[in-house]
C-alpha atoms as a PDB file:
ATOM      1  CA  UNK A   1     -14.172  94.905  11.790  1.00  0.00           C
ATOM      2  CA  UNK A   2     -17.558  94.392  10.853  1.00  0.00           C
ATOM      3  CA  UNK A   3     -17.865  91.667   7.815  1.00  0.00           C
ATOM      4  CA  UNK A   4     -20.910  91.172   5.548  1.00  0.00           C
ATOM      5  CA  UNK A   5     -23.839  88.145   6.308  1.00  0.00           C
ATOM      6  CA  UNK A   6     -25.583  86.668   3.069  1.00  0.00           C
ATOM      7  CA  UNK A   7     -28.669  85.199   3.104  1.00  0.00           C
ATOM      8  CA  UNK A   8     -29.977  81.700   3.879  1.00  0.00           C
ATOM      9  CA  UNK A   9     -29.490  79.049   0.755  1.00  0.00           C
ATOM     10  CA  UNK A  10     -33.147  78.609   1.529  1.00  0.00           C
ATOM     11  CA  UNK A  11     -33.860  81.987  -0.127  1.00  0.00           C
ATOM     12  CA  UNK A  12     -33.159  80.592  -3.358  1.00  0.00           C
ATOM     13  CA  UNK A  13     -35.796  78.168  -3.622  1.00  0.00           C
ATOM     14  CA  UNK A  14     -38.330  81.447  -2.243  1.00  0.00           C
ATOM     15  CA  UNK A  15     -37.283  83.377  -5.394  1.00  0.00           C
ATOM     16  CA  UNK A  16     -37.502  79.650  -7.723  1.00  0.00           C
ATOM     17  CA  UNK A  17     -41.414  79.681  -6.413  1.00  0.00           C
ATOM     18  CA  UNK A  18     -41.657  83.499  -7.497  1.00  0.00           C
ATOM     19  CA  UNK A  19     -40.183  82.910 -10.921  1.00  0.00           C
ATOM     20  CA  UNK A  20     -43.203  79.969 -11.217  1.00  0.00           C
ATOM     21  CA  UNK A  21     -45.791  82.446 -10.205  1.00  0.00           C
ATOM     22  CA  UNK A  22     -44.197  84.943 -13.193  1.00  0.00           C
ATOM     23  CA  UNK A  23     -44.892  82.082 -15.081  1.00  0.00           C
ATOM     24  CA  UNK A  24     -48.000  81.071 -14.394  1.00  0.00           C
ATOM     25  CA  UNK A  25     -49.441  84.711 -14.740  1.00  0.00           C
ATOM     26  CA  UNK A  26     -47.620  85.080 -18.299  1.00  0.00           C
ATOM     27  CA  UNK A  27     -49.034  81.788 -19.113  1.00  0.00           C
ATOM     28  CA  UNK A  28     -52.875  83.338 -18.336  1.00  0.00           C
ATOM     29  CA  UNK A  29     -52.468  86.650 -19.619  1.00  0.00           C
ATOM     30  CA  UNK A  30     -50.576  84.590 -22.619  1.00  0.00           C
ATOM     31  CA  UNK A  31     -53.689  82.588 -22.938  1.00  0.00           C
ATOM     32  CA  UNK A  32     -56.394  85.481 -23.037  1.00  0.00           C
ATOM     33  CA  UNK A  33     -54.355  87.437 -25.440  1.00  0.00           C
ATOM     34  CA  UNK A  34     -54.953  84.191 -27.528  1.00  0.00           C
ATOM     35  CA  UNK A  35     -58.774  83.527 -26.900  1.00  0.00           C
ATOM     36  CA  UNK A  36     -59.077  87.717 -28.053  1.00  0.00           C
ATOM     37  CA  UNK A  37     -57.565  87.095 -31.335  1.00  0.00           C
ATOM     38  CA  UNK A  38     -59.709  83.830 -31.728  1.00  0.00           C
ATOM     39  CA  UNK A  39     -62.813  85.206 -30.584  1.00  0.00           C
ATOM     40  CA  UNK A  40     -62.468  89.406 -30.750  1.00  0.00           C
ATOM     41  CA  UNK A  41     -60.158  88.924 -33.942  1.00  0.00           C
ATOM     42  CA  UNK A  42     -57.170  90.514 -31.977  1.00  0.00           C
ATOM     43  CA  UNK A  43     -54.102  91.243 -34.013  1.00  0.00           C
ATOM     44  CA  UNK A  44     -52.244  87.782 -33.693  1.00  0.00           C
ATOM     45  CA  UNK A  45     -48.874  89.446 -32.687  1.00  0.00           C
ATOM     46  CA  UNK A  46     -50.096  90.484 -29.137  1.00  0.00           C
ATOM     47  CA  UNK A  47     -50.723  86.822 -28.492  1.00  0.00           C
ATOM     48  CA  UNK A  48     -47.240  85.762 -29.893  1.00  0.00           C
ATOM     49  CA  UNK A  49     -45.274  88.830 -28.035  1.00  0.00           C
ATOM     50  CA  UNK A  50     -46.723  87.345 -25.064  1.00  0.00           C
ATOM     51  CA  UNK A  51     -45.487  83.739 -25.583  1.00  0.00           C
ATOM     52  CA  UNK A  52     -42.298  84.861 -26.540  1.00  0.00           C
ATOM     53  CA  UNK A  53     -41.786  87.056 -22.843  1.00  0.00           C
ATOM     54  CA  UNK A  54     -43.979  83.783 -21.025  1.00  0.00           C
ATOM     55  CA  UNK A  55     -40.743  81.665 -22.391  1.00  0.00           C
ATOM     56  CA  UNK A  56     -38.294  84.362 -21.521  1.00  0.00           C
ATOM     57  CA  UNK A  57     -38.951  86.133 -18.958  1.00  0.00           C
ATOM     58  CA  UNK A  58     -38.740  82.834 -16.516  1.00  0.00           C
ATOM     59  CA  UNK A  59     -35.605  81.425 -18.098  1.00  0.00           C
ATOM     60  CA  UNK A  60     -34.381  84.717 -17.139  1.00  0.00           C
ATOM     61  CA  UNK A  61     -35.644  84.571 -13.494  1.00  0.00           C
ATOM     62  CA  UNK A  62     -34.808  81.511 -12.863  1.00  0.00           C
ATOM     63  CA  UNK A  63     -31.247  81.738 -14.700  1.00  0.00           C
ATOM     64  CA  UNK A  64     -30.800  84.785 -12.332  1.00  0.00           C
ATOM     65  CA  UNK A  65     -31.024  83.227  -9.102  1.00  0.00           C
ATOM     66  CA  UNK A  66     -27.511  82.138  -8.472  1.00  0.00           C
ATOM     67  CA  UNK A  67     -26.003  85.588  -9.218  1.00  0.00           C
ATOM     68  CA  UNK A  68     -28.709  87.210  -7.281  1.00  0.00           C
ATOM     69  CA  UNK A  69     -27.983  84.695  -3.967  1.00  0.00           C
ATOM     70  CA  UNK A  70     -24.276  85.281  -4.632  1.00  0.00           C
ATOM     71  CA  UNK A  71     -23.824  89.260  -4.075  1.00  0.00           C
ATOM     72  CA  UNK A  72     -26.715  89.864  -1.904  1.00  0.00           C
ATOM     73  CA  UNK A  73     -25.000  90.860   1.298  1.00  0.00           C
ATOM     74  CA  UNK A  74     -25.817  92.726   4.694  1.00  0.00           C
ATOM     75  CA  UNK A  75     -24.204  94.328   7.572  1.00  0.00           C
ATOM     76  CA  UNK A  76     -24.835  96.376  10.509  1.00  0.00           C
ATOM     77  CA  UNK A  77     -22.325  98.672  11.785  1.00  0.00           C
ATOM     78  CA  UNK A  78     -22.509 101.061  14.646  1.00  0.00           C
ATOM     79  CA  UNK A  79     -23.453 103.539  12.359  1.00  0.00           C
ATOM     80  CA  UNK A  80     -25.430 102.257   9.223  1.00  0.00           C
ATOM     81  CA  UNK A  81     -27.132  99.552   8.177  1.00  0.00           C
ATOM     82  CA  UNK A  82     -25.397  98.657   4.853  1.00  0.00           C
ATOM     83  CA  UNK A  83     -26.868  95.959   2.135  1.00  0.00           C
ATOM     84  CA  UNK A  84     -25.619  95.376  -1.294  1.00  0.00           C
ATOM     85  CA  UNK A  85     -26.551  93.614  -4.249  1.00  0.00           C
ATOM     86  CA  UNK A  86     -25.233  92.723  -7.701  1.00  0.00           C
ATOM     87  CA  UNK A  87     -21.984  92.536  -9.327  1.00  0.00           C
ATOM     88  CA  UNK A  88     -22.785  93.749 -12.811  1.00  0.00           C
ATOM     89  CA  UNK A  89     -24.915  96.075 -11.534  1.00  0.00           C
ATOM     90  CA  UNK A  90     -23.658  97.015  -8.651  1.00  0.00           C
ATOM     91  CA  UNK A  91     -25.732  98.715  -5.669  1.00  0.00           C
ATOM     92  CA  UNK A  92     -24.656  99.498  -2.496  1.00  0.00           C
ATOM     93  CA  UNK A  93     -26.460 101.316  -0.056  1.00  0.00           C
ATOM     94  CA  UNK A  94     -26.462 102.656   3.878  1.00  0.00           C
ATOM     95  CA  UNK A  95     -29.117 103.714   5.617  1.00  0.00           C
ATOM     96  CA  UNK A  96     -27.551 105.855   8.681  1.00  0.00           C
ATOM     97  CA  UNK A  97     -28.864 104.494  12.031  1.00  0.00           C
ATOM     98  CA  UNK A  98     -29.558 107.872  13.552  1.00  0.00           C
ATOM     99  CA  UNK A  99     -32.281 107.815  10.146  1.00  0.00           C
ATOM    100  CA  UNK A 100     -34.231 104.557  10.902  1.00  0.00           C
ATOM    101  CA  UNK A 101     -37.460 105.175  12.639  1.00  0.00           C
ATOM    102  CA  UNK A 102     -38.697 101.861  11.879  1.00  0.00           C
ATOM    103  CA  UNK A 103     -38.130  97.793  11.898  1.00  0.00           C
ATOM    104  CA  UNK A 104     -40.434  95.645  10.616  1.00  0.00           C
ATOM    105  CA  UNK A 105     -40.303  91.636  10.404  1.00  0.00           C
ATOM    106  CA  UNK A 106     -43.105  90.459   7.150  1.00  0.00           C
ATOM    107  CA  UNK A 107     -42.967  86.761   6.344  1.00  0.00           C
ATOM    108  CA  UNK A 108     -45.338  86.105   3.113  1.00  0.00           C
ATOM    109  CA  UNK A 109     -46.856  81.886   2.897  1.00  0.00           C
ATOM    110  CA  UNK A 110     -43.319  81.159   0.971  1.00  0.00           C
ATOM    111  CA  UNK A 111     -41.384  83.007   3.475  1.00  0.00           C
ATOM    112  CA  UNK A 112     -43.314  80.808   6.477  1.00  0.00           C
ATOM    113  CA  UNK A 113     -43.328  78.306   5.084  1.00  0.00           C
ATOM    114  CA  UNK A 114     -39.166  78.368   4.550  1.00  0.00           C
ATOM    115  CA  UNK A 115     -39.569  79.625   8.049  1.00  0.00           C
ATOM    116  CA  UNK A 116     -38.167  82.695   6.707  1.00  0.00           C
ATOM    117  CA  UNK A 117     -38.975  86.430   7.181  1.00  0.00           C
ATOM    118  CA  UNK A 118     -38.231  90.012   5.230  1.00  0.00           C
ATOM    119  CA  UNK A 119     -36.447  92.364   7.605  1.00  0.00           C
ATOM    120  CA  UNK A 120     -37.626  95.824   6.751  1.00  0.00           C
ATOM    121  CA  UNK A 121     -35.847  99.194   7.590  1.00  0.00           C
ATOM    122  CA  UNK A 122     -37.532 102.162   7.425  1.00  0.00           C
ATOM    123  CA  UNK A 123     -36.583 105.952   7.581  1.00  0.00           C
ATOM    124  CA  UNK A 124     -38.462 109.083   6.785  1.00  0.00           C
ATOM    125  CA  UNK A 125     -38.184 109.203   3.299  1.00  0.00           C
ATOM    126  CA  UNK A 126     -38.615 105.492   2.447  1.00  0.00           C
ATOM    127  CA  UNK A 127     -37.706 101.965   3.600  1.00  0.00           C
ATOM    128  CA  UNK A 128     -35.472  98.954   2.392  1.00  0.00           C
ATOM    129  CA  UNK A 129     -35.634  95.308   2.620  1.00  0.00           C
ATOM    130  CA  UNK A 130     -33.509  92.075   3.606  1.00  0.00           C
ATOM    131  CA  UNK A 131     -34.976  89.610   1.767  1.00  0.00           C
ATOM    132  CA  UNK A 132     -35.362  86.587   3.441  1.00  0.00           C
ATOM    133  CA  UNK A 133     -33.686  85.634   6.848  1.00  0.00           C
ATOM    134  CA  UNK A 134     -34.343  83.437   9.237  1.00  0.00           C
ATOM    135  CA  UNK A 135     -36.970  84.169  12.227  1.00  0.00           C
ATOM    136  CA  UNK A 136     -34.044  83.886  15.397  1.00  0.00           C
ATOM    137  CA  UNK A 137     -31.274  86.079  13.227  1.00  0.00           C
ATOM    138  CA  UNK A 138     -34.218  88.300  12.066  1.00  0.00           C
ATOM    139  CA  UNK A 139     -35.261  89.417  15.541  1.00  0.00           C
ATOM    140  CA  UNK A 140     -32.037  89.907  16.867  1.00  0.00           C
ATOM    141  CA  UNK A 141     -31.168  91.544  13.996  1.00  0.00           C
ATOM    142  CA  UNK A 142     -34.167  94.152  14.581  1.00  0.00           C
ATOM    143  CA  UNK A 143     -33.193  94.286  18.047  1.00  0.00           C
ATOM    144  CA  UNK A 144     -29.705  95.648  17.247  1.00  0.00           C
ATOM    145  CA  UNK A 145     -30.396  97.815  14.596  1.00  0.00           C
ATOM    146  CA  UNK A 146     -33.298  99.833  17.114  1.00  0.00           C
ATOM    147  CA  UNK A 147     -31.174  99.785  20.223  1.00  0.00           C
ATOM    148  CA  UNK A 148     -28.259 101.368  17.795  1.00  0.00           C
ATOM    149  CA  UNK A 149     -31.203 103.989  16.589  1.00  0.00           C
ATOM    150  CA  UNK A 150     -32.015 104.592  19.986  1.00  0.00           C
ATOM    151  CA  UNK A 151     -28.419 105.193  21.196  1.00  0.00           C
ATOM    152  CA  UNK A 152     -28.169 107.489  18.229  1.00  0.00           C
ATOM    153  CA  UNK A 153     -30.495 109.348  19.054  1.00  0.00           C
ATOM    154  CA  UNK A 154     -29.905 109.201  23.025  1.00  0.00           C
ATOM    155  CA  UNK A 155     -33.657 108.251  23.592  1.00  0.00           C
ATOM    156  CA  UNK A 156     -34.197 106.702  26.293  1.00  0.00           C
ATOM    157  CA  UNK A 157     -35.001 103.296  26.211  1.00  0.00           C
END
């Protein structure tokens, strides 16, 4: 029996940072929507629509994190790779091993700096990521999921 993996608890403070950058970007864009009306005589709405979703959007984010951490699961079996995510909004979905063409490791500053990387598996059509594991799990975890690919399709190694 094959039983789901979550991610690291370190992934959580990887998607805190990204909620910061949201709000530093909503701050700026927030801030030139209000030098327009000052100086271009912008309708004043744009420039208070955009500090209302700089406040909300974040809170949001950041009030998301827990429930995101807490149903994002993985799993490899001999015959799919399988993540899910949600509870509310359930997704679940399997990528059939004999499909993946493709495994690639990407590790952003954040994730390197967490010592971190994204797992990603792609197929013909389109690819899906793991968010954030760590380096040692990540490799073997490509490993695996190729050899199974191979054996699936009875390459030779």
């Amino acid at each position: 029996m094959h039983t789901t993996k979550s991610l690291p608890p370190r992934i959580k403070r990887i998607w805190g940072y990204s909620a910061l950058g949201s709000l530093l970007a909503l701050l700026v864009i927030t801030g030139l929507l209000w030098l327009a009306h000052q100086f271009w005589h912008w309708t004043p709405w744009l420039a208070v629509l955009g500090a209302i979703l700089t406040v909300i959007e974040p809170v949001i984010e950041f009030a998301l994190i827990p429930y995101r951490y807490r149903f994002s699961r993985y799993q490899i079996t001999p015959t799919a790779v399988e993540m899910q995510s949600g509870w509310l909004f359930k997704k679940r979905l399997a990528i059939p091993i004999a499909r993946v063409q493709n495994v690639t490791l990407n590790a952003g500053p954040l994730l390197q700096w967490q010592h971190l990387t994204q797992v990603t598996v792609a197929t013909a059509a389109t690819s899906h990521t793991i968010e954030g594991l760590e380096l040692p799990v990540a490799e073997q975890l490509r490993d695996q999921i190729m050899q199974l690919a191979q054996e699936a399709r009875h390459d030779p190694a």
